[in-house]
N, C-alpha and C. Protein backbone atom coordinates (compact mmCIF):
# COMPACT_ATOMS: atom_id res chain seq x y z
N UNK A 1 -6.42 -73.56 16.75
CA UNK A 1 -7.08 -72.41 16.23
C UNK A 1 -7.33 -72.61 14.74
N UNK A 2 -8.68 -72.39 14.50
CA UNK A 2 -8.86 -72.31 12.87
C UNK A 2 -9.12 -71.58 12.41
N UNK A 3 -8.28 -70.91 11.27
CA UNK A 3 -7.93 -70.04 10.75
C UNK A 3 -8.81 -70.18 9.35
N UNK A 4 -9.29 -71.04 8.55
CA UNK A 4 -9.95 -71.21 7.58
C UNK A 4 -11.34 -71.14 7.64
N UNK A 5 -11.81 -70.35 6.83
CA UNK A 5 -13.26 -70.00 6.67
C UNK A 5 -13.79 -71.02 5.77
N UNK A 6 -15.32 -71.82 6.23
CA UNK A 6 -15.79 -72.76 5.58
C UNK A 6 -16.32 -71.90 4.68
N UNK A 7 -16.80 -72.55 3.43
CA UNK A 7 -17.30 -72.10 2.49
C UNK A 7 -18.82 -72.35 2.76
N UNK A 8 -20.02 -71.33 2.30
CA UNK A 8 -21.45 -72.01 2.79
C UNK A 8 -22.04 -71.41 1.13
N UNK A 9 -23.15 -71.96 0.96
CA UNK A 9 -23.87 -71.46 -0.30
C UNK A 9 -24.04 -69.61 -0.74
N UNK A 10 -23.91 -69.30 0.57
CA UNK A 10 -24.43 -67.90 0.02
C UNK A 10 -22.82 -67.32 -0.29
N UNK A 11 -22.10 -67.89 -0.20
CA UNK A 11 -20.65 -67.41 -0.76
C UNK A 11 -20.73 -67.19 -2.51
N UNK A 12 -21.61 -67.79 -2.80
CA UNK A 12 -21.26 -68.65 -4.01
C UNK A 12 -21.96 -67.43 -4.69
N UNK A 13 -23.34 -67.14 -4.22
CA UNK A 13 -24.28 -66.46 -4.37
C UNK A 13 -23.98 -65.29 -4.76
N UNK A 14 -23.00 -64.74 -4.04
CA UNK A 14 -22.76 -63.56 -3.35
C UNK A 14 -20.94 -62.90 -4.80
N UNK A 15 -20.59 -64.41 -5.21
CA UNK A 15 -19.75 -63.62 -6.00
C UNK A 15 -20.42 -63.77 -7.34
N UNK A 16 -21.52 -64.49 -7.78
CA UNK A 16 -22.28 -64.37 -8.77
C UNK A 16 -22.83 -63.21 -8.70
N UNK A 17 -23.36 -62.66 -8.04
CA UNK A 17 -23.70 -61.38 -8.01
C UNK A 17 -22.79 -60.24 -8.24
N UNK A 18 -21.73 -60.32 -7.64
CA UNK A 18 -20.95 -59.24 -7.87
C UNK A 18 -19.98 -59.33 -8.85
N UNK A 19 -20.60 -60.41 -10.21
CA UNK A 19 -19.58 -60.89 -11.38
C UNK A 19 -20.33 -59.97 -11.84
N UNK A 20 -20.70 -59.74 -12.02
CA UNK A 20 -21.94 -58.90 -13.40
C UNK A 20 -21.48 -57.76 -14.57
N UNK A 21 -21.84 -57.10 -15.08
CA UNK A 21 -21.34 -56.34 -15.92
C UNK A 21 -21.63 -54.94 -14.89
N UNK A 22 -22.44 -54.65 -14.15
CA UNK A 22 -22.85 -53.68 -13.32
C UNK A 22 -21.79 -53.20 -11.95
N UNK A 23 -21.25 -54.68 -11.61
CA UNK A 23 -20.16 -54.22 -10.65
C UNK A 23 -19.08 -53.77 -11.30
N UNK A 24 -18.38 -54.15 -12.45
CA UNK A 24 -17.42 -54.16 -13.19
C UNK A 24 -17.64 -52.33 -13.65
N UNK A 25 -18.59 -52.37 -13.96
CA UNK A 25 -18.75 -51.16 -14.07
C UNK A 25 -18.75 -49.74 -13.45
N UNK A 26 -19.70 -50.13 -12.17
CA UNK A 26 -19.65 -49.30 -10.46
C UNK A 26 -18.10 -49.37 -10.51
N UNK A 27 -17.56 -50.60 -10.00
CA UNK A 27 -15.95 -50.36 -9.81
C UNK A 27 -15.25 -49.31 -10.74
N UNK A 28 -15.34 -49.48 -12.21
CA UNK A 28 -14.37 -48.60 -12.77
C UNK A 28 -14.79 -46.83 -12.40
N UNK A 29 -16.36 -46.69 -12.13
CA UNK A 29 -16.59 -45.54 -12.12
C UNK A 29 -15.87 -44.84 -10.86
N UNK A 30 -15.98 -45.83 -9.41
CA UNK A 30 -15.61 -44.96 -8.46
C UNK A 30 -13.94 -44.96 -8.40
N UNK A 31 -13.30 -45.98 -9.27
CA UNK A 31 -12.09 -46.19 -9.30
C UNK A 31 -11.48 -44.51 -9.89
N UNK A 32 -12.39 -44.30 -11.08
CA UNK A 32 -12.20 -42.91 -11.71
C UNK A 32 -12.56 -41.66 -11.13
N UNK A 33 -13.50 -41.77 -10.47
CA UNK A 33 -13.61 -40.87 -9.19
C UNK A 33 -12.71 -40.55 -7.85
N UNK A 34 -11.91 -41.89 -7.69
CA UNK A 34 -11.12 -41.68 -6.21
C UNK A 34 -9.94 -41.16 -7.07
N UNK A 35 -9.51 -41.24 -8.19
CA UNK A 35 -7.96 -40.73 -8.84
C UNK A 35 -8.69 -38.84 -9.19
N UNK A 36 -9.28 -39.21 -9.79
CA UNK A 36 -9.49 -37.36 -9.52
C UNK A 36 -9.63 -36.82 -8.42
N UNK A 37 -9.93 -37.26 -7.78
CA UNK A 37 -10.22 -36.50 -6.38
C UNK A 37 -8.16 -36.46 -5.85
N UNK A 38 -7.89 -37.50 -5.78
CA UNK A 38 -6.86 -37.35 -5.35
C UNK A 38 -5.57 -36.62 -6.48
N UNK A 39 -6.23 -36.66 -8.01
CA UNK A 39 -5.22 -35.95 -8.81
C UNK A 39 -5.28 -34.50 -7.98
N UNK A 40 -6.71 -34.05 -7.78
CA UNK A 40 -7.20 -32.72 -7.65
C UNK A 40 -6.41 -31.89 -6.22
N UNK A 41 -6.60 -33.04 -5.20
CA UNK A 41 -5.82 -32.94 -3.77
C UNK A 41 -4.34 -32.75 -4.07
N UNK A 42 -3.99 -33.37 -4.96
CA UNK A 42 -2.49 -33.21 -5.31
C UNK A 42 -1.68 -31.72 -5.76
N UNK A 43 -2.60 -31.49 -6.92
CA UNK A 43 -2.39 -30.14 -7.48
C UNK A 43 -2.52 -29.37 -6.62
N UNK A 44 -3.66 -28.85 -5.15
CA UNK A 44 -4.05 -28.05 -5.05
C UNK A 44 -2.33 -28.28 -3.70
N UNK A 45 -2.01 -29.50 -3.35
CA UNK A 45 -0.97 -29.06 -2.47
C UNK A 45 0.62 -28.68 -3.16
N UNK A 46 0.40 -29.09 -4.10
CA UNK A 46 1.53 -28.27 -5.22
C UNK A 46 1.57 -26.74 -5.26
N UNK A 47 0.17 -26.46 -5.43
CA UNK A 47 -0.15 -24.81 -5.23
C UNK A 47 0.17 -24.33 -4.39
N UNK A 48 -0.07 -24.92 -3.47
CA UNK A 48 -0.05 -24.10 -2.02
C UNK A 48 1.53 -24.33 -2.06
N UNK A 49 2.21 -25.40 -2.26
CA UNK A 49 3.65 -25.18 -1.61
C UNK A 49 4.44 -24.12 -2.70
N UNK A 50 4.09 -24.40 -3.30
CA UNK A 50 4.42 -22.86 -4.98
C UNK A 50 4.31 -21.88 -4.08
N UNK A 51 3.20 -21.44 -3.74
CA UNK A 51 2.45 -20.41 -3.65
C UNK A 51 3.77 -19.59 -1.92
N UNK A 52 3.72 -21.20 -1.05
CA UNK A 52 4.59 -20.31 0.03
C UNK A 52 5.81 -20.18 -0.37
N UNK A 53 6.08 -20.76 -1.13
CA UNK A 53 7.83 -20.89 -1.63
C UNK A 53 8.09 -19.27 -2.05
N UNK A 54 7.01 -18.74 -3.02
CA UNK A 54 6.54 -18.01 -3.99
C UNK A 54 6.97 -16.67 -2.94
N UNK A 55 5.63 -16.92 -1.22
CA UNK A 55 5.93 -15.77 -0.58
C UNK A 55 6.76 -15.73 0.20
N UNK A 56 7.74 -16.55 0.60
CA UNK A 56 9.05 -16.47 1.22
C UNK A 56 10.22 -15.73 0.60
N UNK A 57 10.10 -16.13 -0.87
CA UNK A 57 10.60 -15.96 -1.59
C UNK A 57 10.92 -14.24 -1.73
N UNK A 58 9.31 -13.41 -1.52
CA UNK A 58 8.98 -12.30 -2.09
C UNK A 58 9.60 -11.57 -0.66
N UNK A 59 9.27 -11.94 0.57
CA UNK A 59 9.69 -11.48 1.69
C UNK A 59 11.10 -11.53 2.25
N UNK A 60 11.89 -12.57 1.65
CA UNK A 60 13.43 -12.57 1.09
C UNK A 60 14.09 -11.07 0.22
N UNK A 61 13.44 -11.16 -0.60
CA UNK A 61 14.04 -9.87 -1.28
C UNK A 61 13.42 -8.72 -0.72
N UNK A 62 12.16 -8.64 -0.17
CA UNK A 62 11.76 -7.50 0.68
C UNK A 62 12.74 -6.87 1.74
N UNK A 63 13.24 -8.01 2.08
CA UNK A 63 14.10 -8.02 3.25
C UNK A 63 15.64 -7.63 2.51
N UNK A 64 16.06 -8.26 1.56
CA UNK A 64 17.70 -8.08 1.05
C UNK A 64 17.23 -6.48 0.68
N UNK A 65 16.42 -6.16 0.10
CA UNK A 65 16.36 -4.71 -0.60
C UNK A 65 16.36 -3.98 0.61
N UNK A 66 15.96 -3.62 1.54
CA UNK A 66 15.66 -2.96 2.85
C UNK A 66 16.87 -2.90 3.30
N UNK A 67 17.43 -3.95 3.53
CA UNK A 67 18.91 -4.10 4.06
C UNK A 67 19.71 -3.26 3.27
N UNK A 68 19.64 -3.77 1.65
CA UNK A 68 20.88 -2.59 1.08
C UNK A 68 20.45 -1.64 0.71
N UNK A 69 19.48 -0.81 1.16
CA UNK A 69 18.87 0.58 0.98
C UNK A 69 20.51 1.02 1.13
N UNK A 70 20.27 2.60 0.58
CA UNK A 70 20.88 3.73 0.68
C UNK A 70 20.80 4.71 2.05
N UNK A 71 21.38 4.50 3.15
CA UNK A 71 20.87 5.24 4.44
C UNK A 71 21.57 6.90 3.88
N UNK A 72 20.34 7.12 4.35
CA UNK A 72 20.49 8.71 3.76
C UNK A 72 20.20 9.50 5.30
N UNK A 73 21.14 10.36 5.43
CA UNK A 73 21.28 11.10 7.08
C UNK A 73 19.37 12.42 7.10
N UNK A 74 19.29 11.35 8.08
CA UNK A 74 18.09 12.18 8.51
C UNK A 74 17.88 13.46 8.27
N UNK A 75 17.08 14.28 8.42
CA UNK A 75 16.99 15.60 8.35
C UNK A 75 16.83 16.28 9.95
N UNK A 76 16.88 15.60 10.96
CA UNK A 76 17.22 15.88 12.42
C UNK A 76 18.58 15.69 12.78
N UNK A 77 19.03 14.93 11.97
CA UNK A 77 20.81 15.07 12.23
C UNK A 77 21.68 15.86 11.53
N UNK A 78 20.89 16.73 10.26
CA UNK A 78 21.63 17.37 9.31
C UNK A 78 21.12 18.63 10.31
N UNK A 79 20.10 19.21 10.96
CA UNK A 79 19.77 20.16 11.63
C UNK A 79 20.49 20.21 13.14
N UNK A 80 20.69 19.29 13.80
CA UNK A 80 21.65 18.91 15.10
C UNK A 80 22.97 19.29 14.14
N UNK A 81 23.44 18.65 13.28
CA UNK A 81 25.23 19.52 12.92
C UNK A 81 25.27 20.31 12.45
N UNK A 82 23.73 21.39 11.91
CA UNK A 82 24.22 22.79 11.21
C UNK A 82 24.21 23.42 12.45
N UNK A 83 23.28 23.01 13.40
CA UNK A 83 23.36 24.13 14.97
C UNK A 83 23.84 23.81 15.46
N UNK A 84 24.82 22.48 16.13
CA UNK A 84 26.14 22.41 16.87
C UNK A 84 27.01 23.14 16.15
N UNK A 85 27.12 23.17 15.06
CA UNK A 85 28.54 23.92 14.12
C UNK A 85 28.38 25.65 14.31
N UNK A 86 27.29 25.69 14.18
CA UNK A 86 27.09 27.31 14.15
C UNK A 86 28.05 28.26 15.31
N UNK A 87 28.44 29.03 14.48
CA UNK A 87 29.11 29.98 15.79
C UNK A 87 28.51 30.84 16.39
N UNK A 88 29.01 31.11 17.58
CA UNK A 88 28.35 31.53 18.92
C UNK A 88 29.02 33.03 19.08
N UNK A 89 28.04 33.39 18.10
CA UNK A 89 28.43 34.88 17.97
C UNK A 89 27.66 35.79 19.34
N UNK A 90 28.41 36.98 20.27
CA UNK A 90 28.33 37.42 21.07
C UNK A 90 27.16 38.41 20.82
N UNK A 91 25.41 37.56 21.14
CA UNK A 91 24.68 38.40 21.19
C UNK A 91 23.96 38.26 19.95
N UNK A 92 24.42 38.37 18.85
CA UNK A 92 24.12 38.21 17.45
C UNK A 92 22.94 37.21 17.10
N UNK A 93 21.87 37.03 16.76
CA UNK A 93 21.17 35.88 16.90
C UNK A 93 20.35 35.61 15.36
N UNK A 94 21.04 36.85 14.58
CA UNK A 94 20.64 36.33 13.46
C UNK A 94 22.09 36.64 12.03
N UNK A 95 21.79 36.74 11.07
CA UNK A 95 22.91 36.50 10.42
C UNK A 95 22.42 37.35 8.90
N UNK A 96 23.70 37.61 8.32
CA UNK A 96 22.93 38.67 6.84
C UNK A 96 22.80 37.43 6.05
N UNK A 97 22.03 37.83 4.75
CA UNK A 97 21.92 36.77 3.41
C UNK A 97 23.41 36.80 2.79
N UNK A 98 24.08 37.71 2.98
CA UNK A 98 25.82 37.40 2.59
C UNK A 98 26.09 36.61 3.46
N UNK A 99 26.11 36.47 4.29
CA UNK A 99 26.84 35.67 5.79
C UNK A 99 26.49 34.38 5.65
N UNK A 100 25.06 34.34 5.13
CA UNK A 100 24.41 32.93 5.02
C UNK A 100 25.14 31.85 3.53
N UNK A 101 24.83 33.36 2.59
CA UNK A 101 25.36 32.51 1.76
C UNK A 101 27.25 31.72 1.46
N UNK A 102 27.56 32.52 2.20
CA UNK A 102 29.36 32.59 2.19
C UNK A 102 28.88 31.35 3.09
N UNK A 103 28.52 30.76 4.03
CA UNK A 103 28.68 29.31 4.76
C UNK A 103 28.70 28.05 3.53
N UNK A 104 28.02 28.59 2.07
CA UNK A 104 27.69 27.24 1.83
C UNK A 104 28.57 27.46 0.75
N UNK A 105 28.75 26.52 -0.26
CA UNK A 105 30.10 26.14 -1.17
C UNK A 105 29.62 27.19 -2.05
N UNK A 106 30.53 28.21 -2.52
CA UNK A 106 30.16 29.01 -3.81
C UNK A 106 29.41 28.77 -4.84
N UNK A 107 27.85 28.55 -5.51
CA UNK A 107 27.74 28.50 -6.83
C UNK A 107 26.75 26.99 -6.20
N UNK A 108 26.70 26.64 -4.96
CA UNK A 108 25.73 25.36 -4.61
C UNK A 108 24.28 26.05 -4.41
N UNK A 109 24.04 27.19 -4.34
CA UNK A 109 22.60 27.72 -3.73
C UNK A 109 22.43 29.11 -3.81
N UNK A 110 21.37 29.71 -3.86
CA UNK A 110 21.05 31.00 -4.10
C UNK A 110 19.66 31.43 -3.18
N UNK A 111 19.62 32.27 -3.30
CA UNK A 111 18.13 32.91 -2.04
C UNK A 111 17.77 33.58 -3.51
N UNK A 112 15.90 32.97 -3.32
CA UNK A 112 15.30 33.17 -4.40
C UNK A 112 13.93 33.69 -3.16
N UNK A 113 13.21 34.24 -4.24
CA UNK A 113 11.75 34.33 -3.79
C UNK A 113 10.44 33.57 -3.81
N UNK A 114 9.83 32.92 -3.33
CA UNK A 114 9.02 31.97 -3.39
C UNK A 114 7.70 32.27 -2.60
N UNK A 115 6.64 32.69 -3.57
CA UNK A 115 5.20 32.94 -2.91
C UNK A 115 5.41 34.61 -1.81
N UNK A 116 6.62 35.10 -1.81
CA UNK A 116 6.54 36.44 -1.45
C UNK A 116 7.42 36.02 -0.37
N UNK A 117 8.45 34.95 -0.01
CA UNK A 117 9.16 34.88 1.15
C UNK A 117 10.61 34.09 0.31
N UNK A 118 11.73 34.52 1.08
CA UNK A 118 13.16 34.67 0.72
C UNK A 118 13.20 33.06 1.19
N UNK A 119 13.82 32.43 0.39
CA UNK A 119 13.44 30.94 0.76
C UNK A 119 15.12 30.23 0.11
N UNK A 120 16.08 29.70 0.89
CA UNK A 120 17.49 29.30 0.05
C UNK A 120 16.90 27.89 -0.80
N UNK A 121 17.58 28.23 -1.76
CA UNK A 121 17.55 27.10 -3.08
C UNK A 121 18.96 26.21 -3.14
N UNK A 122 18.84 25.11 -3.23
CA UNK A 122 20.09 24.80 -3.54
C UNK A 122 20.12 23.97 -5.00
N UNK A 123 21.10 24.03 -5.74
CA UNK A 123 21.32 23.42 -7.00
C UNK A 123 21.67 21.97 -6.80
N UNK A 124 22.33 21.65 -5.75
CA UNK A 124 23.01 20.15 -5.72
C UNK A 124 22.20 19.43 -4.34
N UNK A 125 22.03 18.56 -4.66
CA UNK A 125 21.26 18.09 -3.10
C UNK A 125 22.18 17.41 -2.69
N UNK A 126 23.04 17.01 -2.96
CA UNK A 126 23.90 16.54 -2.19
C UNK A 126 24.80 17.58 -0.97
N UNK A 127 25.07 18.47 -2.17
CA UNK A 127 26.06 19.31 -0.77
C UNK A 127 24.53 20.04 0.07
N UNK A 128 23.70 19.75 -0.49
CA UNK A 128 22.67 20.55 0.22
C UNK A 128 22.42 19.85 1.76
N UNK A 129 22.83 18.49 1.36
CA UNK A 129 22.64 17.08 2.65
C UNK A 129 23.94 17.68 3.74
N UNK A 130 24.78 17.70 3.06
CA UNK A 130 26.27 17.93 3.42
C UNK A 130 26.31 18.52 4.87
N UNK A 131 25.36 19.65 4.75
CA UNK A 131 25.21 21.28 5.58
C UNK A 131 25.80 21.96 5.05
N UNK A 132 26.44 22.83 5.82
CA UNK A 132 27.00 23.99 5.66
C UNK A 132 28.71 23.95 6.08
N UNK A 133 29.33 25.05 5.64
CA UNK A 133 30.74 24.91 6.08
C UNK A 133 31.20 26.09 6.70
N UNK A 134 31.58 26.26 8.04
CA UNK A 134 31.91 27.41 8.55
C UNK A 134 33.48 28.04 7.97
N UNK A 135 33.53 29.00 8.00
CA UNK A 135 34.72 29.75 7.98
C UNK A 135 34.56 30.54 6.81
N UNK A 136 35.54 31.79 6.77
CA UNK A 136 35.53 32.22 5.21
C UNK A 136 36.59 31.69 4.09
N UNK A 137 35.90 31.78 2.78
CA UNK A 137 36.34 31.48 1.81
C UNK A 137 37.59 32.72 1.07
């Protein structure tokens, strides 16, 4: 098997031609063209991996903050334990504004007027979350 390529005239030809100041030249241009292109390809996958790092990142703490929220008791479960608690007065189906107010902690709330209707206020929102407390004081 022969592995060696004869040499023929147009070899000769052929690197005289491509000695020139013109190839030397073509070469450096596209040489400077294929590195930008690939500087450019480079950066833009730098970006992008920034960029997901960036939103993993953001959806990480979306997620830790959510988690350590403050669970604060519904307002269907604060209404389920003021009417399970309520007493089951014989017949009675409504209650005086003394009666109402003696359920809740002395000095937490007051019945005010609002737009022409008796509406309870409370000062603390917390015991306001609380409910109410049966029995007398």
């Amino acid at each position: 098997m022969k592995n060696v390529r004869e040499s023929d005239g147009n070899e000769a030809l052929l690197n005289a031609a491509l000695g020139d100041e013109d190839w030397h030249a073509l070469s450096a241009s596209v040489k400077r063209k294929a590195l930008a292109v690939m500087g450019a390809e480079r950066r833009k996958r730098r970006l992008r991996l920034w960029m997901g790092q960036a939103a993993c990142a953001a959806v990480l703490l979306v997620g830790v903050g959510w988690w350590l929220r403050p669970s604060l008791p519904s307002a269907a479960g604060v209404a389920r334990r003021s009417i399970s608690s309520a007493p089951a007065a014989g017949g009675d189906q409504f209650i005086t504004e003394q009666q109402m107010l003696a359920m809740f902690p002395s000095g937490s709330c007051v019945l005010a007027e609002v737009d022409g209707q008796k509406e309870l206020v409370f000062f603390d929102a917390q015991k306001a979350q609380e409910g109410f407390v049966l029995g007398s004081r």
